[in-house]
Protein backbone atom coordinates (compact mmCIF):
# COMPACT_ATOMS: atom_id res chain seq x y z
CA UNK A 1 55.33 -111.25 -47.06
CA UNK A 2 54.81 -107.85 -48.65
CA UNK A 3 56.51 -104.93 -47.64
CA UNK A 4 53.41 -102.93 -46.67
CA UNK A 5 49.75 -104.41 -46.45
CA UNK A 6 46.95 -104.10 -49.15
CA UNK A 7 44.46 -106.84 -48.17
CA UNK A 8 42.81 -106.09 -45.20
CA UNK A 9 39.95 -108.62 -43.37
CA UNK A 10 37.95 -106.92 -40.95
CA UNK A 11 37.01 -109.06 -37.52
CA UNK A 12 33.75 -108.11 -36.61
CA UNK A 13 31.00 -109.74 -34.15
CA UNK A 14 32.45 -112.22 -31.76
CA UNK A 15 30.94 -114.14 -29.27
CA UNK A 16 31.06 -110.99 -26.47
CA UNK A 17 28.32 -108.94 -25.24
CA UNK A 18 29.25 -106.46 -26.96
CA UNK A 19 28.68 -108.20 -30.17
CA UNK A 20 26.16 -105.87 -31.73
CA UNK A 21 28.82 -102.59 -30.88
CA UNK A 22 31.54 -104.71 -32.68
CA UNK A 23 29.53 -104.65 -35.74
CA UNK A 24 29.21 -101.14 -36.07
CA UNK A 25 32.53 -100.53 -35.76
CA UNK A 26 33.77 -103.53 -38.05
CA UNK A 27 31.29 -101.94 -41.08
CA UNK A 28 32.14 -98.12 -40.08
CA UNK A 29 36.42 -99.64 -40.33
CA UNK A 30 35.31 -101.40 -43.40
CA UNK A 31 34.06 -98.26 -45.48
CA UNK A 32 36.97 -96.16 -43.70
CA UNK A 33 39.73 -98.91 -45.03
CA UNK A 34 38.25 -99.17 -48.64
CA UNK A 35 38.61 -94.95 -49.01
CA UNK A 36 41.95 -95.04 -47.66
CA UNK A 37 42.93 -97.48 -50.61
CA UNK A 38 42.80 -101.29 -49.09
CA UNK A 39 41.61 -104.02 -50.74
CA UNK A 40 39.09 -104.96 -47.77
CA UNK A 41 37.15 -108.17 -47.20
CA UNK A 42 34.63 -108.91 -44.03
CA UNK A 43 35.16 -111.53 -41.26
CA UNK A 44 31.88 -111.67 -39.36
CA UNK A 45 33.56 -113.51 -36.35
CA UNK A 46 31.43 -116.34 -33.87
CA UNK A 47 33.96 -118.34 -32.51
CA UNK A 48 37.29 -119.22 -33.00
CA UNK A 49 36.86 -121.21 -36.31
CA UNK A 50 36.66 -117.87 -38.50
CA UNK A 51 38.49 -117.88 -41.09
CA UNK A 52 40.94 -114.97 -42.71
CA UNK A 53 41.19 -115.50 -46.81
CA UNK A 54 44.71 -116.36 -48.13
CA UNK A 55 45.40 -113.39 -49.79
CA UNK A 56 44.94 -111.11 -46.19
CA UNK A 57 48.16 -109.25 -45.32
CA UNK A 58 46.71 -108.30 -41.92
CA UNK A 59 43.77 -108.57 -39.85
CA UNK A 60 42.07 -105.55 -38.23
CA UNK A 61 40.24 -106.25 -35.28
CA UNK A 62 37.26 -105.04 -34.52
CA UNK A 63 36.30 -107.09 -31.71
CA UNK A 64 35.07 -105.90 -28.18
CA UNK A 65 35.36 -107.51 -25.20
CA UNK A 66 35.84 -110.95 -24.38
CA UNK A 67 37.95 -112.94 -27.02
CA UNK A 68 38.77 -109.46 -28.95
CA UNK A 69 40.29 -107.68 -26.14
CA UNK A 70 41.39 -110.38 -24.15
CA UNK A 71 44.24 -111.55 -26.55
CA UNK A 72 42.61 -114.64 -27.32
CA UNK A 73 42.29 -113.50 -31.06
CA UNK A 74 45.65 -112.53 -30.99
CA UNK A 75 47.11 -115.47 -30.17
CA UNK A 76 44.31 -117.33 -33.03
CA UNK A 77 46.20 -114.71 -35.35
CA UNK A 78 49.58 -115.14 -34.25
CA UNK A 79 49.54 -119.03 -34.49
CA UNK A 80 48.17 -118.73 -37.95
CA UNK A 81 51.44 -116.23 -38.89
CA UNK A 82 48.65 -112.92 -39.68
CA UNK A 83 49.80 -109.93 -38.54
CA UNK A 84 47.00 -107.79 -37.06
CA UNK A 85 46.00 -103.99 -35.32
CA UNK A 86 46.49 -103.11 -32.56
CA UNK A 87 47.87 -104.58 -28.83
CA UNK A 88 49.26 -107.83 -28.78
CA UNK A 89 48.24 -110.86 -26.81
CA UNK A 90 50.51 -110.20 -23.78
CA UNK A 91 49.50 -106.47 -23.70
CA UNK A 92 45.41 -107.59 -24.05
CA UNK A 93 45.54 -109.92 -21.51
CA UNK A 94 46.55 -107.26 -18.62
CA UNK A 95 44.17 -104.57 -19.64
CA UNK A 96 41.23 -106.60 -20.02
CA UNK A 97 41.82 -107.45 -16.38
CA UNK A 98 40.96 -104.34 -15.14
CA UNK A 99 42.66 -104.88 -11.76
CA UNK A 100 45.86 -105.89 -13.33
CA UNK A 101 45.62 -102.69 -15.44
CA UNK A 102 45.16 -100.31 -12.56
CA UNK A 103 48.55 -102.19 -11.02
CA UNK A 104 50.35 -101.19 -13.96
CA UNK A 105 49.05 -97.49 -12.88
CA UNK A 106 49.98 -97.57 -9.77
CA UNK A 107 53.55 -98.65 -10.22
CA UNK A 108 54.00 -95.95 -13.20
CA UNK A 109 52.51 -93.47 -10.63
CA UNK A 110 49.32 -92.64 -12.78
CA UNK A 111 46.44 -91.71 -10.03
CA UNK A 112 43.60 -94.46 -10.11
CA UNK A 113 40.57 -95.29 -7.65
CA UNK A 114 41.31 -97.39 -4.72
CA UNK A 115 39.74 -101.01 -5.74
CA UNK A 116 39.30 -104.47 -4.66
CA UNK A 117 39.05 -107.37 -5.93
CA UNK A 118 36.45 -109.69 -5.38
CA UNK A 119 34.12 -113.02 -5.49
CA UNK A 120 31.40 -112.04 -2.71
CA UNK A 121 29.23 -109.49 -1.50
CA UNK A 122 31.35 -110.88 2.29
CA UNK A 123 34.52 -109.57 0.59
CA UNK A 124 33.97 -106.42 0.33
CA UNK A 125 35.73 -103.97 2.78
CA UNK A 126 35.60 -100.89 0.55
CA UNK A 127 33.48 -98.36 2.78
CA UNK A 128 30.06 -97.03 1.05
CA UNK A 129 29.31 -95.40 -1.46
CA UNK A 130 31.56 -97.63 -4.39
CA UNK A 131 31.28 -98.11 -7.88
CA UNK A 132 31.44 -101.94 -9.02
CA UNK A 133 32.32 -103.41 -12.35
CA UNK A 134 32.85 -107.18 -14.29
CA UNK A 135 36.77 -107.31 -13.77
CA UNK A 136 36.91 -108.22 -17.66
CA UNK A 137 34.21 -106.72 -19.48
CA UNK A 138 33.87 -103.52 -21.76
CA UNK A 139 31.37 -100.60 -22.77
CA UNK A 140 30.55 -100.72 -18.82
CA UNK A 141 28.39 -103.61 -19.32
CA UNK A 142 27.36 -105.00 -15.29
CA UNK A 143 28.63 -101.73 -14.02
CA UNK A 144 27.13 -99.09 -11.75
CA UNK A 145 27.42 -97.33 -8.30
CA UNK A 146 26.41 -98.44 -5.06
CA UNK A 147 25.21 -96.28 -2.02
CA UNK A 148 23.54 -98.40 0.21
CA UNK A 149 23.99 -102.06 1.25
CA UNK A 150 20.94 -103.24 -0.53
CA UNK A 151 21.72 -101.37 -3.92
CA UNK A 152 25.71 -102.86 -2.70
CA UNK A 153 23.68 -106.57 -2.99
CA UNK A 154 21.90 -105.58 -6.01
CA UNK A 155 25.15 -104.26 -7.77
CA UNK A 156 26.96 -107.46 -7.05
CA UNK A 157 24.03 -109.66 -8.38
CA UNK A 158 24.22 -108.20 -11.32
CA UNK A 159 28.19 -107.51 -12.38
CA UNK A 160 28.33 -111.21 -11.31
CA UNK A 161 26.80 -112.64 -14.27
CA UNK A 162 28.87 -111.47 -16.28
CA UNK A 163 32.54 -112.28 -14.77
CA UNK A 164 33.20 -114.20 -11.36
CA UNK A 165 35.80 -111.37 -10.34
CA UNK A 166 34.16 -108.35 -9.55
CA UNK A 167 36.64 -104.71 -9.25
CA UNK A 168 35.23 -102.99 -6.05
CA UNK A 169 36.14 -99.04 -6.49
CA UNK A 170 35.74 -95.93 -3.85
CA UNK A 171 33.46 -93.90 -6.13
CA UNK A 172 34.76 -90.66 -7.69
CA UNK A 173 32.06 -88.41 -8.36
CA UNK A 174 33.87 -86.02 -11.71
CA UNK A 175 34.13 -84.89 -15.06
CA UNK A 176 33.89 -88.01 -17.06
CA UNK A 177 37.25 -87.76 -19.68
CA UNK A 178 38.95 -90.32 -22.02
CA UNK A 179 42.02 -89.47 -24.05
CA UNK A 180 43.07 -91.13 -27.68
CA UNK A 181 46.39 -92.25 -28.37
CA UNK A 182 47.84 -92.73 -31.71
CA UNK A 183 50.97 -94.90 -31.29
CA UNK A 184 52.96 -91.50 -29.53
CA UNK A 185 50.45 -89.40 -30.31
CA UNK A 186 48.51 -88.13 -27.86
CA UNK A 187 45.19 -86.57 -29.04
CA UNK A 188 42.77 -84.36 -27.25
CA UNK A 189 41.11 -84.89 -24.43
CA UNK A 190 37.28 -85.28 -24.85
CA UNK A 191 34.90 -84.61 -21.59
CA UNK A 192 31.75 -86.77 -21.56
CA UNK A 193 28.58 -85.69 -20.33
CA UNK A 194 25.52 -87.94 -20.27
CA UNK A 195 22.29 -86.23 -19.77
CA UNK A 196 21.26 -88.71 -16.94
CA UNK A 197 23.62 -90.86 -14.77
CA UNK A 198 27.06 -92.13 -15.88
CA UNK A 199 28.28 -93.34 -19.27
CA UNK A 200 26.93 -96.76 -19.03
CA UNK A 201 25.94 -99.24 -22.04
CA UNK A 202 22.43 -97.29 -22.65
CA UNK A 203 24.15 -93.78 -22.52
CA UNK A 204 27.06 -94.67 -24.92
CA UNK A 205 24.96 -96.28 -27.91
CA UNK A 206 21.60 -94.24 -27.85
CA UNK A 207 21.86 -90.97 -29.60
CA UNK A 208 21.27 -88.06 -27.82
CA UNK A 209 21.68 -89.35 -24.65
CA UNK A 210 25.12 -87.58 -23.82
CA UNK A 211 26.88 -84.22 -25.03
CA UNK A 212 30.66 -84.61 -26.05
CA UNK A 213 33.19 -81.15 -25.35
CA UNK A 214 36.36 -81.68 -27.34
CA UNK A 215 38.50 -80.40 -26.83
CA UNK A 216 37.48 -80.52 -23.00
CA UNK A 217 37.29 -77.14 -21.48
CA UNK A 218 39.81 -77.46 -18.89
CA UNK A 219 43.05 -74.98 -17.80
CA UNK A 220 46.40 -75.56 -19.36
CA UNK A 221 48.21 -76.86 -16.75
CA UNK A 222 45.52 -79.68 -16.22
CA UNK A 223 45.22 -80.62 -19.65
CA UNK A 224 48.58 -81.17 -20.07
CA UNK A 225 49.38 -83.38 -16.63
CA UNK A 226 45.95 -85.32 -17.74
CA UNK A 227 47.48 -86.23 -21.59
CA UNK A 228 50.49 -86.74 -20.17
CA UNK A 229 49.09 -89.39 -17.43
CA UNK A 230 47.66 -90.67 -20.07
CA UNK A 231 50.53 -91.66 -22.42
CA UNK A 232 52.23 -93.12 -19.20
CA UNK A 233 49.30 -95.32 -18.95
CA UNK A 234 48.98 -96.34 -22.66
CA UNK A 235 52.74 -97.40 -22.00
CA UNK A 236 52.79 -98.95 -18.59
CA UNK A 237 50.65 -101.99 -19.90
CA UNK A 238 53.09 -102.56 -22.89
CA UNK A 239 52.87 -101.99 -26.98
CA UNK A 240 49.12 -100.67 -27.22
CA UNK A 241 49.60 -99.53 -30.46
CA UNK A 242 46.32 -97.42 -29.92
CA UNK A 243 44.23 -96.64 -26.96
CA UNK A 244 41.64 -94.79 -25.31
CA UNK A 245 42.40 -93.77 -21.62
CA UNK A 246 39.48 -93.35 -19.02
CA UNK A 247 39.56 -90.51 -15.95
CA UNK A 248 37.53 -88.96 -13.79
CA UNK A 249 37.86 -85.46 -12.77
CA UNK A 250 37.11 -84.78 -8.84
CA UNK A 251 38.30 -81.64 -7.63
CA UNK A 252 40.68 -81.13 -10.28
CA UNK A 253 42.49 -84.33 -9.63
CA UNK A 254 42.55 -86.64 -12.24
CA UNK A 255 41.71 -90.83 -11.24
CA UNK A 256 43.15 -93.11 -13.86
CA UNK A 257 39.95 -96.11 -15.01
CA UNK A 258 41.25 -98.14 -17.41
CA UNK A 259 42.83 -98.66 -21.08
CA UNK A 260 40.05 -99.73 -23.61
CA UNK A 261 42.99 -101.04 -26.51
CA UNK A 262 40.30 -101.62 -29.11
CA UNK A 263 37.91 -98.55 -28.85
CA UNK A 264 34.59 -98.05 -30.42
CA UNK A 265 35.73 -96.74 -34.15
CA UNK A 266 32.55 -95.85 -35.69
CA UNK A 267 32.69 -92.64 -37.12
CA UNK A 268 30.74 -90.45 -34.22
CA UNK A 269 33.27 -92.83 -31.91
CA UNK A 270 35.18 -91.24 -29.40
CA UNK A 271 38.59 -91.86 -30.97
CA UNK A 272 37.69 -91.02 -34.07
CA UNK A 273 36.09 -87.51 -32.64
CA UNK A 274 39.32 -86.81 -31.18
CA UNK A 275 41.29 -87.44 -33.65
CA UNK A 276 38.69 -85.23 -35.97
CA UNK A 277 40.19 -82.41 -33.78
CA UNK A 278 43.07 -82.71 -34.83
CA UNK A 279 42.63 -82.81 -38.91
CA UNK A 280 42.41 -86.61 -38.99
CA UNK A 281 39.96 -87.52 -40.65
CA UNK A 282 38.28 -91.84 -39.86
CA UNK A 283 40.16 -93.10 -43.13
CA UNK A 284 43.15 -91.61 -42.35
CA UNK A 285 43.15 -92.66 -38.82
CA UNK A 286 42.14 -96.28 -39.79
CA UNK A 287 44.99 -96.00 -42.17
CA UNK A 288 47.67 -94.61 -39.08
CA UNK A 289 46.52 -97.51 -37.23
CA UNK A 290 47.26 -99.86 -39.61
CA UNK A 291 50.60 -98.66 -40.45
CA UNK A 292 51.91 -98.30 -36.65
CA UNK A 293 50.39 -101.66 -36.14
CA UNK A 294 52.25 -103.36 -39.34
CA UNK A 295 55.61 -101.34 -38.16
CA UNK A 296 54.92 -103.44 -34.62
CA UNK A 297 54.44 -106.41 -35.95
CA UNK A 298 57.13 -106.54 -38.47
CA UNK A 299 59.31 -106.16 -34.92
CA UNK A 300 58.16 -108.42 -33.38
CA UNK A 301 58.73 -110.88 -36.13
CA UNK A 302 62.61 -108.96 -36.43
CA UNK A 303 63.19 -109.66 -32.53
């Protein structure tokens, strides 16, 4: 095994919904990894028969959603002894589950949304108006509020074909924020602000649909408890390596969402923008993230 990686495969595509998104960000990751010096091949990724040439030193994933995020790749990759980015499979498996991420929250004392979790529309005991969500799914595919009963019904219907676990929240009505971190970095935050509605599927990938603020135009004292909930978060779930933390903003208190551990990295990403802020530029971040990740799993292997 060498001491440091030089051939990098790229996963890319994957059998989620968010398929298309993961191809984006695999080619933007692929360009990124060549200029910061890697030897860098493409894995376009359907199922778990893809296969990583022999001469990889590590895999980067670039998967979204189910199987990426989930730590079913992970374990693929551990099996097969190739280290990879970012969380590992222990880590993946509780923040996909959004529920079980939002535990980790509450018992690290980071603010989140009350929620339930449920099957049925009968379940439900979460007073009007809510927000519902897929328990496992990313880019807020299946997700949007609920005000009445029948939209309640409609919401249901519809996050219910895409998981059989649905997260039932009280809705916050904020600032939409999300906050990068870069192993113990923490980088600035970045408010979102859609033109129409929330930051759903449509608003995230269509351009000029939403205005980005970063750093987010907030007092001191805020931005500083916010980034620091935010590293407690990135931690309570385990080694992340790199994350992107969700809040909303109502009335200046800040509600915890969830930990996305493989973000969108194209280069007009969110991550990457922070990080931008900062001085680092997408090959150089690419290039932190595959150092802190190679220092994690050389560890691992140690432990």
């Amino acid at each position: 095994m060498s001491d440091k990686p030089h051939h990098i495969a790229v996963l890319m595509g994957g059998p989620s919904a968010e398929r298309e998104v993961s191809l984006r960000t695999g080619a933007a990751c692929v360009v990124a990894l060549r200029e910061a010096g890697y030897h860098v091949c493409e894995v376009i990724v359907d199922d778990d028969k893809f296969v990583v040439p022999d001469e990889t030193d590590l895999a980067f994933i670039a998967l979204h959603g189910t199987f990426g995020e989930d730590g079913q790749v992970q374990d693929i990759l551990h099996s097969r002894g190739i280290p990879f980015t970012g969380a590992n499979a222990a880590t993946s498996r509780i923040t996909i589950d959004k529920e079980k991420t939002k535990e980790k929250f509450r018992q690290s004392g980071v603010p989140t949304p009350k929620g339930q979790l449920v099957r049925t529309l009968e379940e439900i005991t979460i007073p009007l108006p809510v927000f519902i969500k897929p328990n496992s799914q990313g880019s807020s595919v299946g997700s949007r509020s609920a005000s009445t009963r029948d939209e309640l019904t409609a919401a249901m219907a519809d996050a219910l074909k895409f998981d059989s676990e649905v997260l039932v929240e009280q809705l916050i009505n904020g600032r939409e924020l999300t906050v990068g971190v870069l192993g113990d970095q923490v980088l600035p935050i970045i408010e979102i602000r859609p033109l129409d509605g929330f930051y759903d599927y449509t608003n995230k990938y269509t351009k000029g649909r939403t205005e980005y603020f970063c750093p987010a135009r907030l007092p001191e004292e805020l931005t500083k408890r916010i980034r620091d909930y935010a590293l407690v978060a990135h931690r309570s779930v385990g080694d992340t390596i790199y994350s992107r933390v969700d809040f909303l903003l109502e009335n200046n208190t800040p509600y915890c969402l969830e930990i996305n551990t493989i973000p969108g990295m194209t280069a007009t990403s969110l991550l990457p923008k922070a990080a931008a802020a900062v001085g680092i530029t997408f090959p150089q971040l690419c290039r932190r993230i595959v150092e802190i990740s190679w220092a994690a799993r050389m560890k691992e292997r140690s432990a």
